[in-house]
Protein backbone atom coordinates (compact mmCIF):
# COMPACT_ATOMS: atom_id res chain seq x y z
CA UNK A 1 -35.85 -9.04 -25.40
CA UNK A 2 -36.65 -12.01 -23.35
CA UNK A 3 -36.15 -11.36 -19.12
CA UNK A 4 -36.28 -15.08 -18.56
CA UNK A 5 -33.97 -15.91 -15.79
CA UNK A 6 -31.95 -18.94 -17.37
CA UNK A 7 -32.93 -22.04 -15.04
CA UNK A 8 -29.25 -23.04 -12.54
CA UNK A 9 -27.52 -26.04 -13.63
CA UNK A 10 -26.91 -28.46 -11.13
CA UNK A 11 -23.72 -28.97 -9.20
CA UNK A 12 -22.73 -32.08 -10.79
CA UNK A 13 -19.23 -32.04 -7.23
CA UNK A 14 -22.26 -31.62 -5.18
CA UNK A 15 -24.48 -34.44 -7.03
CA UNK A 16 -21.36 -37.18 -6.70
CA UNK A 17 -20.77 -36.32 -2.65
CA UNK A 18 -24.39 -36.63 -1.65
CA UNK A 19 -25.74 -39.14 -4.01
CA UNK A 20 -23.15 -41.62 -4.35
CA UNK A 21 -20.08 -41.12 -2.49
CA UNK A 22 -21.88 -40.37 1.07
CA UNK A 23 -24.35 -43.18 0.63
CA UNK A 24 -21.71 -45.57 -0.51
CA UNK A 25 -19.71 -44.85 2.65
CA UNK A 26 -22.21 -45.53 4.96
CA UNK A 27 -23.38 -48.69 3.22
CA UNK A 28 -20.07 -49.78 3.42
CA UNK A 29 -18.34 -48.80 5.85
CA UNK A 30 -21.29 -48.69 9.04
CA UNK A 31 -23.91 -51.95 8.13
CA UNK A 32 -22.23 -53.77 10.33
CA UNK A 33 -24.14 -54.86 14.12
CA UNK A 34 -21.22 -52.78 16.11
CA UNK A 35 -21.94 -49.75 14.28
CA UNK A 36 -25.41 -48.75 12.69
CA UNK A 37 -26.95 -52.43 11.87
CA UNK A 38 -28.59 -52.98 8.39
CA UNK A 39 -31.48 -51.11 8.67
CA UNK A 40 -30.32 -47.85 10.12
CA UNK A 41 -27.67 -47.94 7.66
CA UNK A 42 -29.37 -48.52 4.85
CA UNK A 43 -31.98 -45.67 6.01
CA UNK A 44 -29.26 -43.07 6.45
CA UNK A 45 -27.24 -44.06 3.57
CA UNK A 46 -30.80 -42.87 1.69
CA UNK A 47 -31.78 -39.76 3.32
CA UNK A 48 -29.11 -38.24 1.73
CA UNK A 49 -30.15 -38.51 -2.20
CA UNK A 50 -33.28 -37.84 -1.09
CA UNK A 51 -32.92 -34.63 0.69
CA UNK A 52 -30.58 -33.65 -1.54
CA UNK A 53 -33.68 -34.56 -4.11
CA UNK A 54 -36.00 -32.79 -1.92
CA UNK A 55 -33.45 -29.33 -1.25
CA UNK A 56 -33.24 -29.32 -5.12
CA UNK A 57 -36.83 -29.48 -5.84
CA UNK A 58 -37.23 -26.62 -3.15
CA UNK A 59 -34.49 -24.61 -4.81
CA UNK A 60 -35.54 -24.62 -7.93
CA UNK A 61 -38.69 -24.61 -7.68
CA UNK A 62 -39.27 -27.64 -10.09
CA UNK A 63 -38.72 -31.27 -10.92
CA UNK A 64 -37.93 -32.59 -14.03
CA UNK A 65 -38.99 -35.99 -15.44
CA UNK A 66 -35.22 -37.44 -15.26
CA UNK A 67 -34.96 -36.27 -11.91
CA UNK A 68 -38.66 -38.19 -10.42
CA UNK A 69 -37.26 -40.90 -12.11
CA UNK A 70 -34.35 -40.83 -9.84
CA UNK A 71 -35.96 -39.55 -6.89
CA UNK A 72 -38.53 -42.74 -7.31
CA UNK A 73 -35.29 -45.04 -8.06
CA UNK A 74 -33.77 -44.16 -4.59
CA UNK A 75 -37.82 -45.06 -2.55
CA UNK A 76 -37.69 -48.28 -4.93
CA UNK A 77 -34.25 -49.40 -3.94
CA UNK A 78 -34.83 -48.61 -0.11
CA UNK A 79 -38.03 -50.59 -0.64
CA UNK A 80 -35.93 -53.59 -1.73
CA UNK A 81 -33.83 -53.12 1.04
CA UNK A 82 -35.69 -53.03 4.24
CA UNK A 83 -38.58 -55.57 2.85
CA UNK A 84 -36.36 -58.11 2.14
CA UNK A 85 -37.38 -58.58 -1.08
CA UNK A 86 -35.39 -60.93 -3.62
CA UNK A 87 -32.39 -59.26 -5.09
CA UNK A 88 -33.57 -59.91 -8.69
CA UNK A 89 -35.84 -57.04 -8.33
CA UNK A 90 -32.78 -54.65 -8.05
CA UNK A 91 -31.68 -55.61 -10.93
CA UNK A 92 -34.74 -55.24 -13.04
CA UNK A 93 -35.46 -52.23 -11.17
CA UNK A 94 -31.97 -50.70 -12.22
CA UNK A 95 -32.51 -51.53 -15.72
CA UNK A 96 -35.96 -50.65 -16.03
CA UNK A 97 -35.40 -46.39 -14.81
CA UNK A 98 -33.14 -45.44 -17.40
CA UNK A 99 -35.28 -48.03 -20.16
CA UNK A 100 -38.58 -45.42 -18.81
CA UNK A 101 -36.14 -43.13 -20.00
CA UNK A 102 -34.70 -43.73 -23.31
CA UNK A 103 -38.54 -44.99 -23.79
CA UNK A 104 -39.93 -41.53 -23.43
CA UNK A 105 -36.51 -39.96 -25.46
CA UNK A 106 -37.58 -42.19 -28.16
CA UNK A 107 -41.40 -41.55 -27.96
CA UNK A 108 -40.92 -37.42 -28.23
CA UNK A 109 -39.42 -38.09 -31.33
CA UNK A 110 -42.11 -39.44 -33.04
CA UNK A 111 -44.10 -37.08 -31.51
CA UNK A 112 -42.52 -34.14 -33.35
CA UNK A 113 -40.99 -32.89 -30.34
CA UNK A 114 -37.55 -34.68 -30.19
CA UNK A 115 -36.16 -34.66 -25.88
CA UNK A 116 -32.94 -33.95 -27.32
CA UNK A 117 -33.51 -30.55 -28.78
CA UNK A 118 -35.16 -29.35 -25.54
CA UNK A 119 -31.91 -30.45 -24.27
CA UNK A 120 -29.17 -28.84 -26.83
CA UNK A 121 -30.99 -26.41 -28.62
CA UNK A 122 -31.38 -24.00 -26.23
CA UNK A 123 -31.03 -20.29 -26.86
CA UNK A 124 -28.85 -19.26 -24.05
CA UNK A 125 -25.79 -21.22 -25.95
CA UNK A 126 -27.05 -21.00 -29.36
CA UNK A 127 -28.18 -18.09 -31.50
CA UNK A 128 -31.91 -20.24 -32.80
CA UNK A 129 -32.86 -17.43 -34.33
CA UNK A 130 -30.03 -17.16 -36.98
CA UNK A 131 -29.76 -20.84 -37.48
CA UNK A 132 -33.38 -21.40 -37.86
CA UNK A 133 -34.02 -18.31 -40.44
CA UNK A 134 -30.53 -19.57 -42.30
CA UNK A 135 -31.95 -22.62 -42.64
CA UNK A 136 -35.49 -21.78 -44.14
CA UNK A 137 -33.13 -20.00 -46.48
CA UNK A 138 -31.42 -22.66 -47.81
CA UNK A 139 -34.73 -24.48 -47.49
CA UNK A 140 -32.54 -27.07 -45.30
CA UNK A 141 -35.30 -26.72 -42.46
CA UNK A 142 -36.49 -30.87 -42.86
CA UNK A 143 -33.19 -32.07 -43.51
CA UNK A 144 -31.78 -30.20 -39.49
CA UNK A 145 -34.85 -31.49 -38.47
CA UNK A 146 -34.19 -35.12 -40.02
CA UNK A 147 -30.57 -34.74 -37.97
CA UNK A 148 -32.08 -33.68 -35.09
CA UNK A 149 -34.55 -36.58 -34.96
CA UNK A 150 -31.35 -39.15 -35.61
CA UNK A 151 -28.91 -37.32 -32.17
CA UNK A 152 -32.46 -38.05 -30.75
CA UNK A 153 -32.05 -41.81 -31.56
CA UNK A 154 -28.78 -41.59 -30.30
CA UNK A 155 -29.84 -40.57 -27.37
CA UNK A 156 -31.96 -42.91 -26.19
CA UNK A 157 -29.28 -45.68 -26.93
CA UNK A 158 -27.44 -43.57 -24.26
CA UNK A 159 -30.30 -45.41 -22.00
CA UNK A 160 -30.06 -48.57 -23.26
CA UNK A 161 -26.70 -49.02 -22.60
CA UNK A 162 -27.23 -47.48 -18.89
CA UNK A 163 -29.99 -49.98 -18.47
CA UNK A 164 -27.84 -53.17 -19.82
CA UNK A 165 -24.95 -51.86 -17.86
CA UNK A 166 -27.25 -51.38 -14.63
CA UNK A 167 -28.32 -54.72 -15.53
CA UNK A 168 -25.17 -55.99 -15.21
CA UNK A 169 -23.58 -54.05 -12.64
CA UNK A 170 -27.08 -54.99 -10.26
CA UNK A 171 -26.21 -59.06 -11.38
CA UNK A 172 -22.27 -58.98 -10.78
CA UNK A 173 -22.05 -57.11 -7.37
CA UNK A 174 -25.34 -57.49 -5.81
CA UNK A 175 -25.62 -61.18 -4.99
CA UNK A 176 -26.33 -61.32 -1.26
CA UNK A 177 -29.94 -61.27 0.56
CA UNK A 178 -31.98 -58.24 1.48
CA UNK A 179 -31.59 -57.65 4.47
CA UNK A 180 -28.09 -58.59 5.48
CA UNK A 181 -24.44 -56.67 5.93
CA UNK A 182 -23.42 -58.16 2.66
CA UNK A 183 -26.12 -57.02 1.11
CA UNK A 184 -25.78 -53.36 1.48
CA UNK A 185 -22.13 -53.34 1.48
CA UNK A 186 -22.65 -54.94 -1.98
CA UNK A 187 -24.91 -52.21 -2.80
CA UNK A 188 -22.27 -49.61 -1.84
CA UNK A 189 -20.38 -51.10 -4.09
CA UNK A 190 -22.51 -50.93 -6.70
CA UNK A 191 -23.25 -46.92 -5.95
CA UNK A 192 -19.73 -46.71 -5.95
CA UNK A 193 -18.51 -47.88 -9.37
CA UNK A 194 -22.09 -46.83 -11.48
CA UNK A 195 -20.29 -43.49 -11.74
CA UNK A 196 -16.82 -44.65 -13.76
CA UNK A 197 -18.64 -47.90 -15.23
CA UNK A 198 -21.97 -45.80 -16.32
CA UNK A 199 -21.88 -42.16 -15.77
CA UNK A 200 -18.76 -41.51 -17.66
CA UNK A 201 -19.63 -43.04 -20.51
CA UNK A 202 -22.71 -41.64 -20.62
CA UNK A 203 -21.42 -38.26 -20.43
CA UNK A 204 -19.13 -39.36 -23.38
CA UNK A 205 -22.18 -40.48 -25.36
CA UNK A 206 -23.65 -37.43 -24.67
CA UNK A 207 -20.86 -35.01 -25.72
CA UNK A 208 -20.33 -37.12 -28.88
CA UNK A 209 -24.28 -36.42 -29.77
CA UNK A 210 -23.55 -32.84 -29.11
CA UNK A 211 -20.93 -32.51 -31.56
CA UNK A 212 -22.93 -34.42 -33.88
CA UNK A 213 -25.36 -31.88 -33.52
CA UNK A 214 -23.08 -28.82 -33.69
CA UNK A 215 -21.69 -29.93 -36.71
CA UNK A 216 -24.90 -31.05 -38.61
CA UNK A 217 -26.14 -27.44 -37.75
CA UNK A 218 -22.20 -25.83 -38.79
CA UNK A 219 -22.55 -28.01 -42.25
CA UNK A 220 -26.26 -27.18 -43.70
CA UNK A 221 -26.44 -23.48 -42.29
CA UNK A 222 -22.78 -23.11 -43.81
CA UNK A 223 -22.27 -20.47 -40.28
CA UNK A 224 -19.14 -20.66 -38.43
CA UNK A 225 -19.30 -21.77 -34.53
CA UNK A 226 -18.58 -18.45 -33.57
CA UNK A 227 -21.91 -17.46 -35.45
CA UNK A 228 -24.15 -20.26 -33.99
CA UNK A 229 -23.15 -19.63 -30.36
CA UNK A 230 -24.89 -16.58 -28.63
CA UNK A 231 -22.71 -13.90 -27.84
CA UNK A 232 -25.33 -11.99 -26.13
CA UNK A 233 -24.17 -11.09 -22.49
């Protein structure tokens, strides 16, 4: 029996206060001259993704891909910020994290090792080694793994629309110079409302896939949800 200590999901209340609410705030609320100034602002509206970032990475000992990306997202947008640079480039730079994204989601699947299995699949929620011996069985094996590779298409459209919708978001709100109140007020804004506007539906997306999944897997093994799930304590 495996004595792999499963791996702590992240606290998604704890995620929302220090990556968009607190930064959003700040950006909003204390860019102005009589209070922190533009800069300062800006600089303490980012410390706190990143050391929540870094306090993460310390905790657990380990970084994911998704989670650079992010990490390198928040250096790239501070970048932006205090060189002055032209606004455009937050907008392509919005779009083009989760496109590196849904690029490499895409890419795993033709590599025979499909992102979204590593991400569903996994054997603290789902008894594999049933479904995968019920399925050589019924000699189904190519046809799950033919499913599999199609939630894995889905998945990456999950990206694509959080790139457009970045895109979009960075366009609409963002429209003042680097550099200025307006600008990272704007930008608060814009930290603000990804979450309802993006993350939501996202999250949607992704429980929709994983029901896709669930049932694919319920319909070719033939196996009840109760018998798919690990009940192992």
């Amino acid at each position: 029996m495996s004595t792999q200590t499963p791996a702590k999901r992240p606290n998604t209340f704890l995620e929302i206060i220090f990556n968009i609410a607190i930064p959003s705030v700040i950006l909003m609320k204390l860019s102005g001259d009589e209070y922190l100034g533009t800069v300062y602002a800006l600089i303490l509206a980012l410390l706190f993704p990143l050391g929540y970032g870094l306090y993460d990475f310390i905790k657990n000992k380990s970084m994911n891909f998704i989670a650079l990306l992010g990490f390198i997202s928040t250096l790239l947008t501070g970048g932006i910020g205090l060189f002055e640079l032209d606004v455009q480039w937050l907008a392509i730079k919005e779009a083009a994290i989760p496109s590196a994204i849904g690029l490499v989601v895409l890419i795993s699947g033709f590599w025979g090792k499909p992102l979204i299995a590593k991400i569903l699949l996994n054997p603290l929620v789902f008894n594999l080694e049933l479904i995968y011996q019920t399925l050589e069985n019924k000699n189904k094996t190519h046809e799950f793994k033919a499913k599999i590779q199609r939630a894995n298409h889905f998945l990456s459209t999950t990206f694509v629309f959080s790139a457009a919708m970045n895109y979009l978001l960075a366009k609409w709100i963002v429209v003042s110079p680097a550099g200025t109140t307006e600008f990272n007020e704007q930008l608060g804004e814009m930290t603000l409302l990804s979450y309802p506007v993006i993350a939501i539906p996202s999250m949607i997306m992704l429980i929709a896939i994983m029901f896709y999944v669930v049932r694919s897997t319920m319909k070719l093994t033939d196996l009840k949800l109760d018998n798919i799930l690990n009940s192992e304590k």
